[in-house]
Protein backbone atom coordinates (compact mmCIF):
# COMPACT_ATOMS: atom_id res chain seq x y z
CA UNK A 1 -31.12 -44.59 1.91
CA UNK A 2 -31.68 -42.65 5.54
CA UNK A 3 -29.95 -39.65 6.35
CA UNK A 4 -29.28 -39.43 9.89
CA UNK A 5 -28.45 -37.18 12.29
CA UNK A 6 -24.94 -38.62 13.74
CA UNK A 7 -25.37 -36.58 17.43
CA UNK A 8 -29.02 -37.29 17.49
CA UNK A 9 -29.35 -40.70 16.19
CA UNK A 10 -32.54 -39.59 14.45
CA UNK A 11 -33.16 -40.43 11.37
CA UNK A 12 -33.59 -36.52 9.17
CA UNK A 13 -34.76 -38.19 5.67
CA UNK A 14 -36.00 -41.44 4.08
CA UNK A 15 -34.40 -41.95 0.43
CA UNK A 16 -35.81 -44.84 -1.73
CA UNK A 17 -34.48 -46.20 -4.93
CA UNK A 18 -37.28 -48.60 -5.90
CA UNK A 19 -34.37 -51.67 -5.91
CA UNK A 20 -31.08 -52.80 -3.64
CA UNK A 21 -28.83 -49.72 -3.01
CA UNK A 22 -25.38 -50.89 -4.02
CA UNK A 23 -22.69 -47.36 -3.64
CA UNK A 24 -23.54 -44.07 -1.78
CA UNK A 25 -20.77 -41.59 -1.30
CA UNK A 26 -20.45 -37.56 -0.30
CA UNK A 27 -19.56 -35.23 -2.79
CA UNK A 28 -15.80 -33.70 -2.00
CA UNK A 29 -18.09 -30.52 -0.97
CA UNK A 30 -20.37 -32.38 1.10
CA UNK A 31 -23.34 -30.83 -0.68
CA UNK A 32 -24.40 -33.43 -2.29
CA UNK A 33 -25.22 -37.57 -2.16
CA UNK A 34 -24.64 -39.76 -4.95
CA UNK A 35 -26.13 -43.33 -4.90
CA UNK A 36 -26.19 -46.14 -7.62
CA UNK A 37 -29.01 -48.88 -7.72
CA UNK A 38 -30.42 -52.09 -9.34
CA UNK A 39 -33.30 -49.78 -10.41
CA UNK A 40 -30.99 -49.04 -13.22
CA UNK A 41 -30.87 -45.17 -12.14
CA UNK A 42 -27.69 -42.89 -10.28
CA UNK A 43 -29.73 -40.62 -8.26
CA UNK A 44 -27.57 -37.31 -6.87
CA UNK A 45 -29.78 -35.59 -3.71
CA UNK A 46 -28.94 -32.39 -2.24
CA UNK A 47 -27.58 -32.30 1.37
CA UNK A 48 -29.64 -29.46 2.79
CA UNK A 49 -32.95 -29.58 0.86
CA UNK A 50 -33.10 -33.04 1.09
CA UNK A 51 -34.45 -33.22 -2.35
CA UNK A 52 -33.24 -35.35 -5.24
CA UNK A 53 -30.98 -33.00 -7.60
CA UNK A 54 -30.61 -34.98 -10.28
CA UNK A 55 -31.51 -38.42 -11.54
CA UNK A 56 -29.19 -40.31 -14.45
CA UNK A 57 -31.54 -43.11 -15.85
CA UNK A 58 -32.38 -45.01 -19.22
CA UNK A 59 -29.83 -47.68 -18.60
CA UNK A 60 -30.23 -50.89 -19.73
CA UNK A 61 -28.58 -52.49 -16.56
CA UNK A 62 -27.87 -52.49 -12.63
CA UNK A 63 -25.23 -49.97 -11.73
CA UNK A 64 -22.74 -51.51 -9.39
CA UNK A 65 -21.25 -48.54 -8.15
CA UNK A 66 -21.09 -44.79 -8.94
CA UNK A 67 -18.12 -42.48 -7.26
CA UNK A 68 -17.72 -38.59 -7.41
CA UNK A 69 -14.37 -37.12 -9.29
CA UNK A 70 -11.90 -35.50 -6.56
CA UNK A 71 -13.27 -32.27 -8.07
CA UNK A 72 -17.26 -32.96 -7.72
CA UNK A 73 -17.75 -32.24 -11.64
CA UNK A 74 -18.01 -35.90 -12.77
CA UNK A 75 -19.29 -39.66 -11.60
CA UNK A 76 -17.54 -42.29 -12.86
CA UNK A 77 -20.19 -45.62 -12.87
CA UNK A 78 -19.92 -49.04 -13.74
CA UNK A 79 -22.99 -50.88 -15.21
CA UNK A 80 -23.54 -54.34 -15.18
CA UNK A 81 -23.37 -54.66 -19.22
CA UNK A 82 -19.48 -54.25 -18.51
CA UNK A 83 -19.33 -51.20 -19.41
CA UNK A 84 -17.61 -47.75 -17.37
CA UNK A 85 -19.72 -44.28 -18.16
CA UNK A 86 -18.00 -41.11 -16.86
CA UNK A 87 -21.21 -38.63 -16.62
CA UNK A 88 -20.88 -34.66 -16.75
CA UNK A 89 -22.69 -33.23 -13.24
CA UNK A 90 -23.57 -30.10 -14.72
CA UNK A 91 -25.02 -30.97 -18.05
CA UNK A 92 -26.41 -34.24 -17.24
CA UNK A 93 -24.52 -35.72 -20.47
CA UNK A 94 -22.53 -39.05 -20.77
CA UNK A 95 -18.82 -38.10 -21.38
CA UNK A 96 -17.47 -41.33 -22.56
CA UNK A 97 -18.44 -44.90 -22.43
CA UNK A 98 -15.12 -46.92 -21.23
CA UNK A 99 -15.10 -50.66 -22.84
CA UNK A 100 -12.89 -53.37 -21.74
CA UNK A 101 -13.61 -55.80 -18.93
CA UNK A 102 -15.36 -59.19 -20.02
CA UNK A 103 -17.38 -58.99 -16.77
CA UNK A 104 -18.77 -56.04 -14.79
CA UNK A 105 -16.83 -53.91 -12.35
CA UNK A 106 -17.25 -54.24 -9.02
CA UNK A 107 -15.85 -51.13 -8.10
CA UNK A 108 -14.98 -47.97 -9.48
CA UNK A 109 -13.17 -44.58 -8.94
CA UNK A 110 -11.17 -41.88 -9.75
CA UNK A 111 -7.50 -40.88 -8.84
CA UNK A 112 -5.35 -38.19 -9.28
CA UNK A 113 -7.88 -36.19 -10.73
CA UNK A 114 -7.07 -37.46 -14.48
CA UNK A 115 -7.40 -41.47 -13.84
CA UNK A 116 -9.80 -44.15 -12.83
CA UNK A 117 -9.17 -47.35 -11.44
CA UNK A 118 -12.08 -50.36 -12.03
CA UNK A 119 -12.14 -53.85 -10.95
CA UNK A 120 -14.41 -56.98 -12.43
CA UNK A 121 -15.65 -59.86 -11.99
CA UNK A 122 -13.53 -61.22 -14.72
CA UNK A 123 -10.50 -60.85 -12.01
CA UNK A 124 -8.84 -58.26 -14.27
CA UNK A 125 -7.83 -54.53 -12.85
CA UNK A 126 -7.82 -51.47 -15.15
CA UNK A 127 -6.28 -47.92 -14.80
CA UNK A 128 -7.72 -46.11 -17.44
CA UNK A 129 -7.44 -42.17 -18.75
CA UNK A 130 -10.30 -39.97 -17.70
CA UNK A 131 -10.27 -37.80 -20.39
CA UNK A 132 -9.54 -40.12 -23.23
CA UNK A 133 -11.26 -42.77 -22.00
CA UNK A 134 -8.49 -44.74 -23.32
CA UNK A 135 -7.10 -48.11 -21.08
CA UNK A 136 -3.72 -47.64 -19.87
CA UNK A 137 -2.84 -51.00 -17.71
CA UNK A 138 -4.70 -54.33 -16.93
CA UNK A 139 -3.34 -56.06 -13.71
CA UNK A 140 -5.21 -59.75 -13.80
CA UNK A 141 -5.55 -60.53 -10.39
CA UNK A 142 -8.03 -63.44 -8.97
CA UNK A 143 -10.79 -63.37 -5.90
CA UNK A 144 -10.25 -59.72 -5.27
CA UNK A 145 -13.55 -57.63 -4.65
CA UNK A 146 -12.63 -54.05 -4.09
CA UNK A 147 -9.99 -51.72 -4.90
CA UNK A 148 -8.30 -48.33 -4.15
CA UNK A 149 -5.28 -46.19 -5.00
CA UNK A 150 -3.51 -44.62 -2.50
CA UNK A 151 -3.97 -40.53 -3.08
CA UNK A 152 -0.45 -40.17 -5.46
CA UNK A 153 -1.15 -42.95 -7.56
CA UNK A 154 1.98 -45.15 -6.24
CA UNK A 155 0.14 -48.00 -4.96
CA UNK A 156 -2.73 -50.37 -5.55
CA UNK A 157 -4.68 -51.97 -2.28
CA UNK A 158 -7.06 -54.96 -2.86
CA UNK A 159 -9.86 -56.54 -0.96
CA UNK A 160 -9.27 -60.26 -1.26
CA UNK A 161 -12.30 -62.69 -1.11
CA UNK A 162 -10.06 -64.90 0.51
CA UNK A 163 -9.61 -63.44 3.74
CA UNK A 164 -6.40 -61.14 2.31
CA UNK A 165 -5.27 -57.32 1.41
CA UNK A 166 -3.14 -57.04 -1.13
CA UNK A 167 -0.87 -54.01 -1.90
CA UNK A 168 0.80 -53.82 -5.06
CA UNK A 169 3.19 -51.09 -5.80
């Protein structure tokens, strides 16, 4: 990962995982980076040191993408073992371990504070509880490959491996 300087061009600092990059993303305070890799590790960096802040590893598997909670207290990752891991910032402690796609997620993230949204490889969508960790719906839905929720949770828009957005809602 390279931090750059957007009215210089220059490049400020050189980030390396040791294996493919897949999800980097802001924290809603903009102090900090979060990035998820193949090297099996989430890796949070501070903004203005430059400095990694924190490094979630041990995993058995890739990480296929790793997104902040609108707050900035929690990451929300999916692993390639099919499995969902909402992580505590702070304390460096897994939360809760979400179970239910037959294929790894492709993407991940919270909305409305209190939900998270997932989609997988096994063309199924889930909404599930944040705090419960509990499943609430499964859309199935074929040849999509990324998904979001619009901010008030009314709506569902899909990025369509065959050429297509879909919104649902």
């Amino acid at each position: 990962m390279i931090i750059w300087n957007v009215n210089s061009g220059e490049a400020i600092k050189r980030i390396r995982h040791s294996n493919f990059v897949h999800c980097v993303q802001f924290s809603p305070d903009n102090q900090f980076i979060l990035s998820s890799s193949n090297d099996k590790t989430i890796t949070l960096y501070d903004v203005q040191s430059k400095k990694v802040f924190k490094k979630f590893k041990g995993y058995s598997d890739h990480i296929s993408c790793a997104r902040f909670s609108p707050n900035g207290r929690f990451v929300v990752a999916s692993l390639e073992d099919k499995t969902i891991r909402i992580l505590d910032i702070n304390s460096g402690k897994e939360l809760k371990t979400l179970e239910g796609h037959s294929h790894f997620a492709k993407d991940v993230k919270y909305f409305s504070g209190a939900s998270i949204v997932s989609c997988s490889n096994d063309g199924t969508i889930c909404l599930w509880d944040a705090k419960s960790g509990d499943e609430l719906q499964e859309f199935t839905i074929p040849k999509f490959i990324c998904v979001d929720i619009s901010p008030d949770g009314s709506k569902i828009a899909l990025g369509c491996s065959d050429n297509t957005i879909q919104i649902w809602g």
